[in-house]
Protein backbone atom coordinates (compact mmCIF):
# COMPACT_ATOMS: atom_id res chain seq x y z
CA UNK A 1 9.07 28.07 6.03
CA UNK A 2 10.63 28.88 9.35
CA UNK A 3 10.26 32.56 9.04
CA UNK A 4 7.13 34.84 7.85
CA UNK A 5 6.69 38.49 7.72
CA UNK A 6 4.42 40.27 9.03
CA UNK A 7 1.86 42.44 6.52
CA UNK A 8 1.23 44.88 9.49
CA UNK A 9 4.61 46.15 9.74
CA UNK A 10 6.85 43.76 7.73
CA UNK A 11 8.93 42.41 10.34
CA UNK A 12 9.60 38.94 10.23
CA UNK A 13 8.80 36.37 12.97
CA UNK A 14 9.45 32.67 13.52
CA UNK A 15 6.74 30.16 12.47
CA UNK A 16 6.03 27.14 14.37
CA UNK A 17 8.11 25.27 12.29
CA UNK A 18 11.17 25.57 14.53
CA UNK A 19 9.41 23.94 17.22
CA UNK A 20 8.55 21.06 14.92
CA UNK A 21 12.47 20.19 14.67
CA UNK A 22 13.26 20.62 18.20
CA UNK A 23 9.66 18.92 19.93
CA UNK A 24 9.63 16.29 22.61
CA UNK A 25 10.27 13.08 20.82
CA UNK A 26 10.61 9.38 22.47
CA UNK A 27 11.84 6.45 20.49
CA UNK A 28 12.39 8.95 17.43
CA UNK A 29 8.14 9.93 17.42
CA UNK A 30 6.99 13.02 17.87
CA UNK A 31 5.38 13.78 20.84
CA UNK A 32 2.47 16.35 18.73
CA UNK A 33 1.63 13.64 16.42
CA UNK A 34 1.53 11.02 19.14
CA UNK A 35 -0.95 13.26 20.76
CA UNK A 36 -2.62 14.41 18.27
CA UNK A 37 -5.86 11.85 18.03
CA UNK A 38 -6.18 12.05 21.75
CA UNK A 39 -6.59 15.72 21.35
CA UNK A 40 -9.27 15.60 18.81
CA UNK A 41 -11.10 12.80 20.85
CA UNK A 42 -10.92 15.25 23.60
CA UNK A 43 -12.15 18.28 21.83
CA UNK A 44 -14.53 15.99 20.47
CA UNK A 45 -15.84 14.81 23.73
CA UNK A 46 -15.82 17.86 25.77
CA UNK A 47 -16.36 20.70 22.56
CA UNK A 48 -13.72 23.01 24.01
CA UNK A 49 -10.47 24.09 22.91
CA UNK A 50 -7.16 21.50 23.82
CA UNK A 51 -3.69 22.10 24.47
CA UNK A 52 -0.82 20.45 24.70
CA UNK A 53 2.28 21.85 27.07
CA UNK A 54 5.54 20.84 27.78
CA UNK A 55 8.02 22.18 30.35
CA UNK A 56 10.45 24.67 29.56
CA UNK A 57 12.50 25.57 32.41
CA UNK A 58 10.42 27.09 34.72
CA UNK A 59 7.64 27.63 32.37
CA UNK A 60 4.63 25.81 30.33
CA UNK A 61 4.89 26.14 26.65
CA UNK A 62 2.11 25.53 24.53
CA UNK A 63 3.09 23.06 21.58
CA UNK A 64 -0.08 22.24 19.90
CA UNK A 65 -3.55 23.31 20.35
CA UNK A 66 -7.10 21.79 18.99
CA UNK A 67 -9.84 24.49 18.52
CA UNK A 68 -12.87 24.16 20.41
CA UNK A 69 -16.36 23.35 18.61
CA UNK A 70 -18.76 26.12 20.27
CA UNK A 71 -19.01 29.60 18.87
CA UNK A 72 -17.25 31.17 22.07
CA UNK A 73 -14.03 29.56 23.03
CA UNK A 74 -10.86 29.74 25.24
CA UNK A 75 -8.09 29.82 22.88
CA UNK A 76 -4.47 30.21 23.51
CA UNK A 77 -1.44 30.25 20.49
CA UNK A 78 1.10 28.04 19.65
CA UNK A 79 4.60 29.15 21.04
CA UNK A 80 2.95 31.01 23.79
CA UNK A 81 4.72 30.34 27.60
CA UNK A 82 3.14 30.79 30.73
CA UNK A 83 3.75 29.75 34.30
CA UNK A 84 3.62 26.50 35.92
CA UNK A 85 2.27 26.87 38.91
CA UNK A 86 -1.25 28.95 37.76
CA UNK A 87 -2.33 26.44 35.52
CA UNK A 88 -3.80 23.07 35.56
CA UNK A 89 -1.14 21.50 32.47
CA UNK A 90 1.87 22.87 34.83
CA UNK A 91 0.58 21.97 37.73
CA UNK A 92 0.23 18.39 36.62
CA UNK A 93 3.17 18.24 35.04
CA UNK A 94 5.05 19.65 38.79
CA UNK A 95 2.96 17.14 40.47
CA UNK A 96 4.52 14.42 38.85
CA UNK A 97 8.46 16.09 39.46
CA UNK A 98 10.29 13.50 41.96
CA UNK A 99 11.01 15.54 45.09
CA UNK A 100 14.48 16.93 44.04
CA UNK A 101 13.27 18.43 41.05
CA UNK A 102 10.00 19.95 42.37
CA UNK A 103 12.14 21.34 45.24
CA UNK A 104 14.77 22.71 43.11
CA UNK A 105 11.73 24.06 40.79
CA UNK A 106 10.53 25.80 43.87
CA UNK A 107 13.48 27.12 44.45
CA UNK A 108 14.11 28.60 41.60
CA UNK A 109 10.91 30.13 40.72
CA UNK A 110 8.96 33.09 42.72
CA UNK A 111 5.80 32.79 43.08
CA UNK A 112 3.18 35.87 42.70
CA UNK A 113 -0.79 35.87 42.44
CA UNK A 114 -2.93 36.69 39.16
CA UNK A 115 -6.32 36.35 40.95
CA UNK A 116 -7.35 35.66 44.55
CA UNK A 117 -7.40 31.62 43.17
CA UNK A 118 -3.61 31.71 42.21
CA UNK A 119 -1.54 29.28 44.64
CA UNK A 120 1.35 31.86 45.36
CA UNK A 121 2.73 30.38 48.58
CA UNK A 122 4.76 27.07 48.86
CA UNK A 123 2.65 25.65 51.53
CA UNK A 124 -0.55 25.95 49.43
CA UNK A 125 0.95 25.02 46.14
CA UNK A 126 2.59 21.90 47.38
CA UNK A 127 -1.10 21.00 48.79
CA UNK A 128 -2.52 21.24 45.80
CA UNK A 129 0.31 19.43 44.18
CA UNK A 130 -0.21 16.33 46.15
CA UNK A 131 -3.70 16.09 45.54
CA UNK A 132 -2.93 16.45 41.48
CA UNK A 133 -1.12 13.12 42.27
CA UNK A 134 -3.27 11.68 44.03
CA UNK A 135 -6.45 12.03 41.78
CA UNK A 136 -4.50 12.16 38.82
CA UNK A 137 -5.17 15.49 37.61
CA UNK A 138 -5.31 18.90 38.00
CA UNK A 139 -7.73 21.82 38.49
CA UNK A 140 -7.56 25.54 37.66
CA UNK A 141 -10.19 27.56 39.63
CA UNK A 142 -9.51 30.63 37.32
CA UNK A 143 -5.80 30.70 38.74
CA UNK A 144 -3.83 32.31 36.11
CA UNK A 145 -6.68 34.54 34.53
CA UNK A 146 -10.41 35.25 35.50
CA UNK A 147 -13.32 33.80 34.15
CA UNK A 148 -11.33 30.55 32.51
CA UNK A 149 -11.03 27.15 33.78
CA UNK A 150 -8.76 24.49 32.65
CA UNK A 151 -8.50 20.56 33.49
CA UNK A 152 -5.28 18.57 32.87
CA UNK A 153 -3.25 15.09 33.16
CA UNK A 154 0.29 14.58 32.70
CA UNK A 155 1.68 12.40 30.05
CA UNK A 156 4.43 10.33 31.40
CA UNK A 157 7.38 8.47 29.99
CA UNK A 158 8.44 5.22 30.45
CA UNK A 159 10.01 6.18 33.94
CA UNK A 160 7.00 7.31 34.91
CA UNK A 161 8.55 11.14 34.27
CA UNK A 162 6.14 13.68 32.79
CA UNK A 163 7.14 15.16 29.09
CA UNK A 164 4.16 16.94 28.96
CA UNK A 165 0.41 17.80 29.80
CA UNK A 166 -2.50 17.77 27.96
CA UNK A 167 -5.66 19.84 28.89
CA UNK A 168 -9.27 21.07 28.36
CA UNK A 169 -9.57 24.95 28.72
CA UNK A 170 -13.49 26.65 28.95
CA UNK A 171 -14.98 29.78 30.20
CA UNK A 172 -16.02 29.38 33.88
CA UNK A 173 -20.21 28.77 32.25
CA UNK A 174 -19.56 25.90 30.69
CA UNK A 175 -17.16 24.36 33.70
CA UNK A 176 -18.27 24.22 37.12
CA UNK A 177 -16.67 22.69 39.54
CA UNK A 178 -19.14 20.07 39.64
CA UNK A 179 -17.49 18.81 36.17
CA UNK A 180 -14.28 18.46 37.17
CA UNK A 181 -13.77 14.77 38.07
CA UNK A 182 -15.65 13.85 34.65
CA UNK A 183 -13.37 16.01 32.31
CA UNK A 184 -10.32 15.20 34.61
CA UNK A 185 -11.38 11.44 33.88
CA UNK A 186 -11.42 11.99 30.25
CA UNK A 187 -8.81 14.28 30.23
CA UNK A 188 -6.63 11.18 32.00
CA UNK A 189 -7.42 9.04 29.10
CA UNK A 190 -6.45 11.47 26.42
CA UNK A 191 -2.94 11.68 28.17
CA UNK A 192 -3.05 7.45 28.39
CA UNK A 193 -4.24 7.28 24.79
CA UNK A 194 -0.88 9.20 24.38
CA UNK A 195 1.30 7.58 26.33
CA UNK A 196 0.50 4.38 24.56
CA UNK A 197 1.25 6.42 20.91
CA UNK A 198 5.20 7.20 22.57
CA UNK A 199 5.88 4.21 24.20
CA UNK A 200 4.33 1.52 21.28
């Protein structure tokens, strides 16, 4: 089960079961089905598709998605790495780096635009950063790609660390702005209702 091959052109690729064996775990549970009710209450509550990303070196990897309930949705895959800084699950996750890791982060990772939104210097990422921390959450105002908006809270380990993000992803109808403190609220409570899961 950790391979498949492709019909198309009969190559083989890795299935997700590799990333089973080698997920985020705390106190011997896995961090996907720790999360895993939280994400359905999510989808549940806000109808659109969940993710949940961890950091992999400098990038976001998505671990485990919920599909979203209306008949268009955001969806992403499984497997599937992106970067930190254009996206509200990295940036919460950054947000939540102590200071020697964020700088070193910074550091080590140029920074370019995808829209006009994207925060691509230090100055304005590191703005937006500490506001993440100080609300709780973070916002992406069609950062990484146009026309989708994403809400997310870190979940954080015992040391107050984050392993991980969880977040609600929408086309920009269905999310204005005006929404953002309400699904950042819930979105907060999915990543608590996780936390708890890890740490019980």
């Amino acid at each position: 089960g950790y391979m498949n091959r492709q019909d198309e052109d009969r190559r083989y690729v890795l299935t997700s079961r590799l990333m089973e064996c080698c997920q985020p775990r705390s106190e011997d549970k896995s961090l996907v089905l720790c999360a895993h009710a939280a994400m359905k209450w999510l989808r549940d509550e806000t109808r659109e598709t969940v993710q949940l990303l961890i950091r992999t070196g400098n990038k976001g990897m998505v671990l485990e998605q919920v599909s979203g309930l209306e008949a268009v949705q955001v969806m992403g895959r499984v497997g599937m790495r992106l970067p930190l800084y254009s996206c509200a699950p990295g940036k919460a996750m950054l947000a939540f780096l102590n200071d020697s890791e964020r700088h070193e982060w910074l550091e080590s990772t140029p920074l370019k635009s995808f829209t006009e939104n994207t925060r691509s210097t230090k100055g304005a990422l590191l703005t937006d950063l500490k506001q993440v921390r100080q609300r709780g959450y973070a916002e992406d105002r069609e950062e990484g790609i146009e026309g989708i908006r994403c809400v997310a809270a870190p979940i954080l380990d015992a040391y107050q660390r984050p392993v991980a993000a969880i977040t609600v992803m929408s086309p920009i109808k269905r999310l204005p702005q005006k929404r953002f403190p309400e699904i950042g609220a819930l979105c907060i409570e999915a990543a608590s209702r996780t936390q708890k899961e890890l740490l019980s």
